[in-house]
N, C-alpha and C. Protein backbone atom coordinates (compact mmCIF):
# COMPACT_ATOMS: atom_id res chain seq x y z
N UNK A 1 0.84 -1.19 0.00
CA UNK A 1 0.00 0.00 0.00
C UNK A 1 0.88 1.24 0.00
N UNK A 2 0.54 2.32 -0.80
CA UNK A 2 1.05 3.58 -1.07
C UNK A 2 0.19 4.52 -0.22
N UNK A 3 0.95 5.61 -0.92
CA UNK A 3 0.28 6.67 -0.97
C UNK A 3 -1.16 7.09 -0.20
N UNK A 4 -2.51 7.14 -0.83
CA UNK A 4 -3.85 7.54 -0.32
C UNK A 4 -4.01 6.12 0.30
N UNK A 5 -3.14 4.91 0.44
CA UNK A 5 -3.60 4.30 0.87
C UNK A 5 -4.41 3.20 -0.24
N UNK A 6 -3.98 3.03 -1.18
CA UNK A 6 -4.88 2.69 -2.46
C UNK A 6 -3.79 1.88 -3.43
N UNK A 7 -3.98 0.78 -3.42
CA UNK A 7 -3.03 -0.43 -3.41
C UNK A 7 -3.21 -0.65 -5.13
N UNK A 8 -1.96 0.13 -5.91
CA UNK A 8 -2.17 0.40 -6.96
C UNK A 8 -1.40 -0.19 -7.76
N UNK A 9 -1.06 -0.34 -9.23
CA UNK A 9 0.16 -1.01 -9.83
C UNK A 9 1.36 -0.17 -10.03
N UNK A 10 1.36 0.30 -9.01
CA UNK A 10 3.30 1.05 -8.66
C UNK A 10 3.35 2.47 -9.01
N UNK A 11 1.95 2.81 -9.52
CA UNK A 11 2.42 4.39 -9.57
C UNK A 11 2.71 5.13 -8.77
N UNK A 12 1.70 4.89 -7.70
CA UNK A 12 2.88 5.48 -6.02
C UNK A 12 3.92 5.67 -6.03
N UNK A 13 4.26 4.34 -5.90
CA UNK A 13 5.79 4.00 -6.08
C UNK A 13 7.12 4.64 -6.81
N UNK A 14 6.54 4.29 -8.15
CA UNK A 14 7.70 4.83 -9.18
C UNK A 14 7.59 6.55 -8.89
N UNK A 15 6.28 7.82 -8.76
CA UNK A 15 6.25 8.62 -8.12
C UNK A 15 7.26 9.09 -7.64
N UNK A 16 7.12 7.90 -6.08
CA UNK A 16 7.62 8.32 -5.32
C UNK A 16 9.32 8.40 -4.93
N UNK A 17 9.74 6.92 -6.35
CA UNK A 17 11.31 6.85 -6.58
C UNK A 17 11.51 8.07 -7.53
N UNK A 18 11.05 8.64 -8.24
CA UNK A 18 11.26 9.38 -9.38
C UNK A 18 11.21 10.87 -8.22
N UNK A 19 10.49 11.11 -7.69
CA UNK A 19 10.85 12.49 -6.77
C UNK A 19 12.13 12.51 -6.11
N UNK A 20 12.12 11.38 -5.41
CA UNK A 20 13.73 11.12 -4.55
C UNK A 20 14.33 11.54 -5.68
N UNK A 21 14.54 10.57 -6.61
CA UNK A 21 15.81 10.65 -7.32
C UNK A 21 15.93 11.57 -7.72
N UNK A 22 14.97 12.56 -8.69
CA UNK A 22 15.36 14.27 -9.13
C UNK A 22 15.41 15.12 -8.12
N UNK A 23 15.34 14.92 -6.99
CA UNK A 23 15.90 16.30 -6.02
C UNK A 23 17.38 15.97 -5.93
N UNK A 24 17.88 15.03 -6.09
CA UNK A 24 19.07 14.97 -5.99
C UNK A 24 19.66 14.99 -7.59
N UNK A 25 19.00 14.54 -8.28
CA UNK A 25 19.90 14.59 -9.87
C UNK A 25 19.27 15.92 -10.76
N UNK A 26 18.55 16.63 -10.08
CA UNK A 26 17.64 17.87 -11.30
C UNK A 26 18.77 19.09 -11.31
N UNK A 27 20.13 18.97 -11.10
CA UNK A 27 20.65 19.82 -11.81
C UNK A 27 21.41 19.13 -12.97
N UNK A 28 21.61 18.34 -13.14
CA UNK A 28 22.11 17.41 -14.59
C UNK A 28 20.81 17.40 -15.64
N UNK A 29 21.12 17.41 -16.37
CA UNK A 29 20.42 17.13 -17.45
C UNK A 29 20.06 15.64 -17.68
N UNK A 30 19.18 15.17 -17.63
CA UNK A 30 18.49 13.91 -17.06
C UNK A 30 17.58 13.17 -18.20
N UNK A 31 17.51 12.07 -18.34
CA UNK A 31 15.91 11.53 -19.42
C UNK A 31 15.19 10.57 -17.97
N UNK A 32 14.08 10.50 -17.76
CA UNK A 32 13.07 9.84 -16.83
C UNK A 32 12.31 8.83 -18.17
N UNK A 33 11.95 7.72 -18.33
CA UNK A 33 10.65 7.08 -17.76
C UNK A 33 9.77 6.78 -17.47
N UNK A 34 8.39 7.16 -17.41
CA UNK A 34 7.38 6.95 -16.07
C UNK A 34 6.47 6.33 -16.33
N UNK A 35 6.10 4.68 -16.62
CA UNK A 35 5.13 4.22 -17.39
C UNK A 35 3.98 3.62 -16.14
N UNK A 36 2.87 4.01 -16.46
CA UNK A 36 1.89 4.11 -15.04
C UNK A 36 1.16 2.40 -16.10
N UNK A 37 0.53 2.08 -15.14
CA UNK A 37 -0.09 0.26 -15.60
C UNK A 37 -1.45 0.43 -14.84
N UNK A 38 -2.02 1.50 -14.59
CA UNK A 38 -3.42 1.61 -13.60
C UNK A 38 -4.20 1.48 -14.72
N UNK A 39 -4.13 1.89 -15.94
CA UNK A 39 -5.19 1.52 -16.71
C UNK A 39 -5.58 0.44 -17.53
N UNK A 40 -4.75 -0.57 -16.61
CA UNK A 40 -4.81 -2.02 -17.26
C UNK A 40 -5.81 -3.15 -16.25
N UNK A 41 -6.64 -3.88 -16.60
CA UNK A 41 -7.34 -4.38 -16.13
C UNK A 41 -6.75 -5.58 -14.91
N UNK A 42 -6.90 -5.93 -14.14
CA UNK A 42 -8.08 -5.40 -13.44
C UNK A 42 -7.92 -3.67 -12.94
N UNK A 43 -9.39 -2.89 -13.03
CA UNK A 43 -9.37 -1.68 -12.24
C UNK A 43 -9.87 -2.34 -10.97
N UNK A 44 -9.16 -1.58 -10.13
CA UNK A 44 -9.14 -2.03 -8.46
C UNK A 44 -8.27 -0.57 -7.69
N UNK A 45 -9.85 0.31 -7.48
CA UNK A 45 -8.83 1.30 -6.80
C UNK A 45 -9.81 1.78 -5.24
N UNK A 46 -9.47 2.30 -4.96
CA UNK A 46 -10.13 2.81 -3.42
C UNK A 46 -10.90 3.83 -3.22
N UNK A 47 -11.36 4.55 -2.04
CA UNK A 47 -11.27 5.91 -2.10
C UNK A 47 -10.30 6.98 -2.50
N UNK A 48 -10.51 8.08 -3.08
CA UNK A 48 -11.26 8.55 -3.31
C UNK A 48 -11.92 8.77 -4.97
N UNK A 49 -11.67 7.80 -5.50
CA UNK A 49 -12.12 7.13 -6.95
C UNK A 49 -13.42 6.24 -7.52
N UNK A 50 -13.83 5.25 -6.45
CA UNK A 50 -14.45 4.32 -6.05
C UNK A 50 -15.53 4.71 -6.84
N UNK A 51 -16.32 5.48 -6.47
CA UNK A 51 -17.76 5.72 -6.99
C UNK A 51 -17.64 6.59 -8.40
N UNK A 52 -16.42 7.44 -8.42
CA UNK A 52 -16.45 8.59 -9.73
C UNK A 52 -17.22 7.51 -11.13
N UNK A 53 -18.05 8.39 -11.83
CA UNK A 53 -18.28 7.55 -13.04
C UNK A 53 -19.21 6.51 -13.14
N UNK A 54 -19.44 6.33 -12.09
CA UNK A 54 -20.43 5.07 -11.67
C UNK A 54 -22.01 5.34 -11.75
N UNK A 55 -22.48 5.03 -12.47
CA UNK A 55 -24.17 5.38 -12.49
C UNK A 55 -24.26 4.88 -11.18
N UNK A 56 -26.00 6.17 -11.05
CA UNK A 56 -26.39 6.40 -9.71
C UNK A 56 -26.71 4.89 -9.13
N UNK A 57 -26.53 4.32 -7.94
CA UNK A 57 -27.35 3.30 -7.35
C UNK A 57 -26.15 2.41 -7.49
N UNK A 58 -25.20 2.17 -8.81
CA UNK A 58 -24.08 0.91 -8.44
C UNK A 58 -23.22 1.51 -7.55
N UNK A 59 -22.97 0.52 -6.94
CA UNK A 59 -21.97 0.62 -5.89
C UNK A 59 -20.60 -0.44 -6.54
N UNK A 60 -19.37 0.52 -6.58
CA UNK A 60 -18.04 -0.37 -6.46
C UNK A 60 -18.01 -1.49 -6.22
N UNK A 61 -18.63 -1.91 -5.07
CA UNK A 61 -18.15 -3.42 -4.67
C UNK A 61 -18.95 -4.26 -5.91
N UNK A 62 -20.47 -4.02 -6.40
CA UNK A 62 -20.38 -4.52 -6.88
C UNK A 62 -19.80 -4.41 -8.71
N UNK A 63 -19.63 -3.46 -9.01
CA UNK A 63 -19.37 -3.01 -10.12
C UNK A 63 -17.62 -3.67 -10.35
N UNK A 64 -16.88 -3.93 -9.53
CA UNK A 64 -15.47 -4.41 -9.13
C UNK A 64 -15.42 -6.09 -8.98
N UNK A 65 -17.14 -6.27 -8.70
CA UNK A 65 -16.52 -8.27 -9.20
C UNK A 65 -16.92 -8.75 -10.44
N UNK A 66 -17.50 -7.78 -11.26
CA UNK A 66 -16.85 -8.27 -12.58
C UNK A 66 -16.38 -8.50 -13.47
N UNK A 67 -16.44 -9.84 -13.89
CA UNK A 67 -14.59 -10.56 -14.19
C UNK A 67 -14.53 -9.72 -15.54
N UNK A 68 -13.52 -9.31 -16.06
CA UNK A 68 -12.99 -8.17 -17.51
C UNK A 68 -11.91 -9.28 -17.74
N UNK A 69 -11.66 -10.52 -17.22
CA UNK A 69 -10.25 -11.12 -18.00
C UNK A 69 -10.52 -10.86 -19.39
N UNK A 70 -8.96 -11.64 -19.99
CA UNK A 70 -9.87 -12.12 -21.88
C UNK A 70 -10.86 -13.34 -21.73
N UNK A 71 -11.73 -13.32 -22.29
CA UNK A 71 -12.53 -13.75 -22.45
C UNK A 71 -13.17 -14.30 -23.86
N UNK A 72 -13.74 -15.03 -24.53
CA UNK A 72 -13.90 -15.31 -25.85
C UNK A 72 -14.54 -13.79 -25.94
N UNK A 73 -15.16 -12.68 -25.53
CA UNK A 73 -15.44 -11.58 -25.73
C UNK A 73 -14.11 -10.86 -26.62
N UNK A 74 -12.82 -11.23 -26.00
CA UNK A 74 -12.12 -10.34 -27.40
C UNK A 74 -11.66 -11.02 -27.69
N UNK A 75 -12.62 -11.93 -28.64
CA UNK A 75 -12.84 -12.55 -30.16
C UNK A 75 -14.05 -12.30 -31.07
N UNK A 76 -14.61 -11.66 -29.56
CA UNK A 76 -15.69 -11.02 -30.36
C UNK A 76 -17.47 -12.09 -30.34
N UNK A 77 -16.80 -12.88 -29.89
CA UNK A 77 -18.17 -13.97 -29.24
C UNK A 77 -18.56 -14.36 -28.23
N UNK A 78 -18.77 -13.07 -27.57
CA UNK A 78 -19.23 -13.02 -26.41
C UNK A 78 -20.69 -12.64 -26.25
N UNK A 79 -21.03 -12.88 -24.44
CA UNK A 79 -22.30 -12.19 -24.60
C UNK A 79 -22.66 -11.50 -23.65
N UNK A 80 -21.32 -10.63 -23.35
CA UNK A 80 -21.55 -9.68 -22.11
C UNK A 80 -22.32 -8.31 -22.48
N UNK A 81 -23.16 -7.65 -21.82
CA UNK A 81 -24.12 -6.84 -22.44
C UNK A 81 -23.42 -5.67 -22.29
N UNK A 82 -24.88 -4.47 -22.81
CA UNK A 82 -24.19 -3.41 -22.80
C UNK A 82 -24.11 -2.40 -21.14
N UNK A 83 -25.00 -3.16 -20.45
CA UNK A 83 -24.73 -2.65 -19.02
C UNK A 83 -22.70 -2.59 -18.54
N UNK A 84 -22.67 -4.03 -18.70
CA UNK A 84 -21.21 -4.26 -18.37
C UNK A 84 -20.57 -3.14 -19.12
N UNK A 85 -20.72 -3.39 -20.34
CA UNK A 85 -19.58 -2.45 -21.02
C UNK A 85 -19.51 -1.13 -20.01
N UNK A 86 -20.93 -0.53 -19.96
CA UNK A 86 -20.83 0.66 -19.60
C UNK A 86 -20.32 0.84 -18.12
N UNK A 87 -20.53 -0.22 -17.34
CA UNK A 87 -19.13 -0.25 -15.76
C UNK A 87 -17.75 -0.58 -16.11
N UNK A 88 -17.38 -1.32 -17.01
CA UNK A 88 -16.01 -1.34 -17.38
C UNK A 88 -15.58 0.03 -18.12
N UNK A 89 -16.05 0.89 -18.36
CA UNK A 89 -15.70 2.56 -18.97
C UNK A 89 -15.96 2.96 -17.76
N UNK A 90 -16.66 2.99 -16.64
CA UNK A 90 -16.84 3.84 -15.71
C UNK A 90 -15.49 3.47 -14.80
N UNK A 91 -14.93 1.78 -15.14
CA UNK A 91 -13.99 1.92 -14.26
C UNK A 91 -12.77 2.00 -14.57
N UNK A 92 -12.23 2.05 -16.08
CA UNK A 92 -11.79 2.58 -16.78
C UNK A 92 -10.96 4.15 -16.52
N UNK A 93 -12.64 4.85 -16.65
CA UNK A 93 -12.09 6.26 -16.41
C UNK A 93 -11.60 6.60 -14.90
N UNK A 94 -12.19 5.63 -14.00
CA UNK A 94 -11.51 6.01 -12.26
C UNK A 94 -10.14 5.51 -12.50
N UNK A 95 -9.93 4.60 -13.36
CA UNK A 95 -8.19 4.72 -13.39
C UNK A 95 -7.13 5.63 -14.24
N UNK A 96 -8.15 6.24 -14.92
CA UNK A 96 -7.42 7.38 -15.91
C UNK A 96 -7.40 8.76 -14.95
N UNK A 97 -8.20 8.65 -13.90
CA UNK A 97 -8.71 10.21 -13.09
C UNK A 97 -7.55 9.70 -12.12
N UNK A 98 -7.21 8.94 -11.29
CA UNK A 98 -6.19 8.46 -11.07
C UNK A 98 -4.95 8.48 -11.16
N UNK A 99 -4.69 7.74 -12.80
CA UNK A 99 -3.19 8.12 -13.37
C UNK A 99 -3.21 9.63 -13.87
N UNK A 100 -4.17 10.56 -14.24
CA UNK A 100 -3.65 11.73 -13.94
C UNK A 100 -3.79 12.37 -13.12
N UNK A 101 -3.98 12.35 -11.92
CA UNK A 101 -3.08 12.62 -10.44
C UNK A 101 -1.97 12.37 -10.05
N UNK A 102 -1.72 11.27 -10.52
CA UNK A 102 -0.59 10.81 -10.67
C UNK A 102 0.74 11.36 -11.47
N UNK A 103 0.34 12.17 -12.87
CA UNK A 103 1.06 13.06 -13.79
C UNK A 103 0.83 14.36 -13.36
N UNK A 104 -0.30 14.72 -12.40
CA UNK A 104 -0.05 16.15 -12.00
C UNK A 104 0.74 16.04 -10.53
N UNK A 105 0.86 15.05 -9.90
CA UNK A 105 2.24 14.91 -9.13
C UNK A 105 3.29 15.21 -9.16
N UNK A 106 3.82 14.42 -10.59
CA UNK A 106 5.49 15.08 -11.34
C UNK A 106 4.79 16.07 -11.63
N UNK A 107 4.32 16.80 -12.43
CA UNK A 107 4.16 18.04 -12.84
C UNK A 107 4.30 19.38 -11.65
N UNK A 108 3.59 19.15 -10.37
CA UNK A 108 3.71 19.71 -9.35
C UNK A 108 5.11 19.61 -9.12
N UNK A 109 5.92 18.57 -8.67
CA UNK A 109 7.01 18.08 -8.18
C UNK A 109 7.66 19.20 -9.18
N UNK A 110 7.97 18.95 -10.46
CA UNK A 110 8.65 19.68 -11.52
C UNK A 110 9.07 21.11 -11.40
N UNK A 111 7.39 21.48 -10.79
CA UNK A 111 7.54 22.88 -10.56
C UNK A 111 8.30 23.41 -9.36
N UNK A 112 7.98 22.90 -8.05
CA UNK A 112 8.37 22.98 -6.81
C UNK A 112 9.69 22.57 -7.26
N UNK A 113 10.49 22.08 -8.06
CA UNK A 113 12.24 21.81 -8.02
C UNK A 113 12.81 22.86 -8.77
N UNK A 114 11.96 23.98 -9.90
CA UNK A 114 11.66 25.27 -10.74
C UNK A 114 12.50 24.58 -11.76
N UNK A 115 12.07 23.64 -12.58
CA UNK A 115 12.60 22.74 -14.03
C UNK A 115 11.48 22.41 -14.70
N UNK A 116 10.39 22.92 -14.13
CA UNK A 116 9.67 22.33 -15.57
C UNK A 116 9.87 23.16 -16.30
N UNK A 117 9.86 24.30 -16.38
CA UNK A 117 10.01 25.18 -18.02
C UNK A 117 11.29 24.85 -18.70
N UNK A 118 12.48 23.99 -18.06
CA UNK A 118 13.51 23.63 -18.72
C UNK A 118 13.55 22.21 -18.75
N UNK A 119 11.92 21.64 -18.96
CA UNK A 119 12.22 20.19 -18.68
C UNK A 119 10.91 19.64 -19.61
N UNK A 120 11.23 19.00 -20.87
CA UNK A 120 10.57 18.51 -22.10
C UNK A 120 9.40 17.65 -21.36
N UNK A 121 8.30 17.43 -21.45
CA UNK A 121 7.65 16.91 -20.81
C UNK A 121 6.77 16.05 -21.65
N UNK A 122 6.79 15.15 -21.81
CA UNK A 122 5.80 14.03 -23.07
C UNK A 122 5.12 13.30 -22.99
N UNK A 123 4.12 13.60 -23.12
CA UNK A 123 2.95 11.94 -22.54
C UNK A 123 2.32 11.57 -23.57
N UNK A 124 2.34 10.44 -23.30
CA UNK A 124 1.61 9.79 -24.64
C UNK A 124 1.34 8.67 -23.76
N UNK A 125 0.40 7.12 -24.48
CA UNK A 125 0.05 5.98 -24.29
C UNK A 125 0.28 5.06 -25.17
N UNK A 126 1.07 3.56 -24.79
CA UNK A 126 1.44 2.72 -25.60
C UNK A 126 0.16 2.16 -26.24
N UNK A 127 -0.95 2.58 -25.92
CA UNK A 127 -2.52 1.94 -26.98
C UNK A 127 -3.74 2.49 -26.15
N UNK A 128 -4.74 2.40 -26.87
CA UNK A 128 -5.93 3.09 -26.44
C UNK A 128 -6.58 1.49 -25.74
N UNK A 129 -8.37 1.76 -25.52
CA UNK A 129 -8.38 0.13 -24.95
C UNK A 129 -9.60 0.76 -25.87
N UNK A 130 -9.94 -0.23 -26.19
CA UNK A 130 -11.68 -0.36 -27.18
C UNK A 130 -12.31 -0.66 -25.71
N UNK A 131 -13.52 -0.43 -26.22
CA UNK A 131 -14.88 -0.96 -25.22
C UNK A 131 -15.97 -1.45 -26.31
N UNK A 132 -15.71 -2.36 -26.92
CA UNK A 132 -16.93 -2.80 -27.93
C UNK A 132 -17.15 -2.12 -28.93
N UNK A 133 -16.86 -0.81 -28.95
CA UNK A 133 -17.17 -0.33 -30.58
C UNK A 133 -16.99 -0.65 -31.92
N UNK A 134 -16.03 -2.18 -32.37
CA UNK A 134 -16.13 -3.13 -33.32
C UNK A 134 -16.24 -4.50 -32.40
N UNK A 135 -17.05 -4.54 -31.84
CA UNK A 135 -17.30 -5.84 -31.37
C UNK A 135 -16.34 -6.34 -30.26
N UNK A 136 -15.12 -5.46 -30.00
CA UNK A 136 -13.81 -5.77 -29.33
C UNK A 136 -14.21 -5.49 -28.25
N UNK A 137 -13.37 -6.31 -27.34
CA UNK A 137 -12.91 -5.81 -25.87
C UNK A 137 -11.33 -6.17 -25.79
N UNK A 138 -10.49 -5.13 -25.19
CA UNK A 138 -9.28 -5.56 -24.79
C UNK A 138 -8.53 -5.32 -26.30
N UNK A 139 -7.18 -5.52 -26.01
CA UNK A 139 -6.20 -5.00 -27.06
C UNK A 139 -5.09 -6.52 -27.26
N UNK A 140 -4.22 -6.57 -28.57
CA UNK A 140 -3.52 -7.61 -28.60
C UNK A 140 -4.19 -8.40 -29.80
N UNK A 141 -5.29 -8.21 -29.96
CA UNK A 141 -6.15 -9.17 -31.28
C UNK A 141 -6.49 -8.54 -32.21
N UNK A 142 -6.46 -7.45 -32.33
CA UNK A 142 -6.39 -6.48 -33.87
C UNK A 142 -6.44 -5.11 -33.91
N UNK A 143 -6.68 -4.48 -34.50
CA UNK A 143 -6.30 -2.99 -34.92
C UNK A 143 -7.21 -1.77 -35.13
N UNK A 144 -8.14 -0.63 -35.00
CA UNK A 144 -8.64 -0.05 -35.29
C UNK A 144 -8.27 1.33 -34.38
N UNK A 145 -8.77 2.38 -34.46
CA UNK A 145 -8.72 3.75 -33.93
C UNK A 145 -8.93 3.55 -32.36
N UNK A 146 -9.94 2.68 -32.05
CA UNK A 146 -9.74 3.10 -30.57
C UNK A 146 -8.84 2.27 -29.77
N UNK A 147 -7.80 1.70 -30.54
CA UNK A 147 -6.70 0.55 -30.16
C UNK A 147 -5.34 1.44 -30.38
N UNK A 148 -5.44 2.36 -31.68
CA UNK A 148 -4.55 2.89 -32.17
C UNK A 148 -4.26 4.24 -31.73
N UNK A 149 -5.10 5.39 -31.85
CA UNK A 149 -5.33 6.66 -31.76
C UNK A 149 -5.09 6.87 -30.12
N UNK A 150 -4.05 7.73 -29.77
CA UNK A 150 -3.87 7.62 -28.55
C UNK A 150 -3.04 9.38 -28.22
N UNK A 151 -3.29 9.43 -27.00
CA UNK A 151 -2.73 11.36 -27.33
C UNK A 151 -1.25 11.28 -27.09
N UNK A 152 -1.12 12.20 -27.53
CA UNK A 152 0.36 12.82 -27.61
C UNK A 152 0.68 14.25 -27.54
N UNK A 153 1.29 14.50 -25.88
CA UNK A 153 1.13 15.69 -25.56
C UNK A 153 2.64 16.29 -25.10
N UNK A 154 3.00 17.73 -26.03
CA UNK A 154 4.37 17.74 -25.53
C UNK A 154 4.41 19.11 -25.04
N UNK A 155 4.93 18.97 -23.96
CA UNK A 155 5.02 20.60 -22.76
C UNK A 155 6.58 20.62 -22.44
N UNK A 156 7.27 22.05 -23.51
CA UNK A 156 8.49 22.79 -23.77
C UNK A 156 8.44 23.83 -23.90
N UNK A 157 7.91 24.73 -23.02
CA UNK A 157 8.19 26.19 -23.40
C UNK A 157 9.23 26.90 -23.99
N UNK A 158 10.03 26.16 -23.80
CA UNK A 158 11.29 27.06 -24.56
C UNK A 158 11.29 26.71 -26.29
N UNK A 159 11.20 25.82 -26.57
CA UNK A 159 10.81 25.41 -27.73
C UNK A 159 9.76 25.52 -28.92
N UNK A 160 8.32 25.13 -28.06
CA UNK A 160 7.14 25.02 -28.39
C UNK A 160 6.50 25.90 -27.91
N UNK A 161 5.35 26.89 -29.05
CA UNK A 161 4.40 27.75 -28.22
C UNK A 161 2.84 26.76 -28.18
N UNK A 162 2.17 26.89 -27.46
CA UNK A 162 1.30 26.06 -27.52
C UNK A 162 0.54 26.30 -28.37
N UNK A 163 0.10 24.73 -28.96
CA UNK A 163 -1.08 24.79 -30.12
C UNK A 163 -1.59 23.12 -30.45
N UNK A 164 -2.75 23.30 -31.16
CA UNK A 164 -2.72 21.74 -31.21
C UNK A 164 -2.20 21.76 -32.87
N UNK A 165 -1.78 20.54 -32.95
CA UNK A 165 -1.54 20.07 -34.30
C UNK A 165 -2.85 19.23 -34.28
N UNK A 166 -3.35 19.38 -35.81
CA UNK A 166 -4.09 18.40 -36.16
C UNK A 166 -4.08 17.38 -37.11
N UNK A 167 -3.05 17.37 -37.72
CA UNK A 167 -1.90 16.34 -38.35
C UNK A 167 -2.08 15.17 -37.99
N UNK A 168 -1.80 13.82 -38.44
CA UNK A 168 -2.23 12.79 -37.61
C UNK A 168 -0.04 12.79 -37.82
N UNK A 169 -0.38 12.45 -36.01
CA UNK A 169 1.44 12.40 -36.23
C UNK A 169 1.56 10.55 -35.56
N UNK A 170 2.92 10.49 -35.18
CA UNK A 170 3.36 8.84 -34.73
C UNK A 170 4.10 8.72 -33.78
N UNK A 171 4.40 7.92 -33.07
CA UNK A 171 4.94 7.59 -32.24
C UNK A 171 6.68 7.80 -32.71
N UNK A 172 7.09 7.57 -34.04
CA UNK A 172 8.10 7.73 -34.62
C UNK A 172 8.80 9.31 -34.59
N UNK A 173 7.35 10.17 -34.56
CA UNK A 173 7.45 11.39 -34.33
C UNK A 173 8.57 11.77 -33.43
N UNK A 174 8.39 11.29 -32.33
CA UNK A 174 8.51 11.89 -31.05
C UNK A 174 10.42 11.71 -31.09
């Protein structure tokens, strides 16, 4: 157990090694790391997340016993309905509200050490997750936009003035 107390897949953690280590290394010029795994199934998080997202009346406990393994569902022959889908997005997003608390941590941290404006900052995601919108659940068995299409966000003031590109860019980009 970390942090709020909320027994997570290491983002606490790495957090909390990644702060140590740049108060002591943030006058070198440095590359970090920081790959968060909360938005990988199982979602299993605590207060104060628990209920976010959750239509009125479910409660976590039960919305949290059910099973999201693979399943012949991502093959696409399944017959989990559309209720489920819609608690697996609700719990989904409590782990995305989550992992970015988790990125406004370093970001805070960044500031409080006065390096973020001299410190490239990049987030992106190694894949999106479908929720049924071609029949899919889960990632690893084929390919479309909500598997593929994933953000890519880069914070350099010295460099970059802000704007969006609407370009479709790549991971190669970066």
């Amino acid at each position: 157990r970390y942090g709020l107390g909320i027994l997570d897949k290491g983002a606490t953690k790495l957090n909390k090694e990644f702060m140590k280590w740049s108060k002591v290394n943030h006058q070198s010029p440095f590359f970090a790391y920081l790959h968060y795994n909360e938005m990988h199934i199982p979602f299993r998080l605590t207060k104060p997340f628990r209920q976010l997202f959750l239509a009125p009346g479910l409660s976590y406990k039960t919305a949290s016993k059910i099973d999201f393994r693979p399943t012949e569902f991502y093959a696409g022959i399944s017959n989990i309905g559309a209720e489920e889908i819609e608690i697996m997005k609700s719990l989904y997003d409590q782990a995305l509200k989550y992992t970015d608390t988790k990125i406004e941590q370093i970001v805070n941290h960044l500031k409080h050490l006065d390096i973020l404006d001299n410190t490239m900052l990049l987030i992106t995601s190694d894949h999106g997750e479908p929720f049924a919108e071609n029949g899919h659940l889960g990632h690893g068995y084929f390919l479309n936009d909500t598997l593929i299409k994933v953000p890519l966000i880069i914070n350099f003031p010295k460099l970059f003035s802000r704007k969006r590109i609407e370009e479709l860019v790549q991971t190669i980009d970066i």
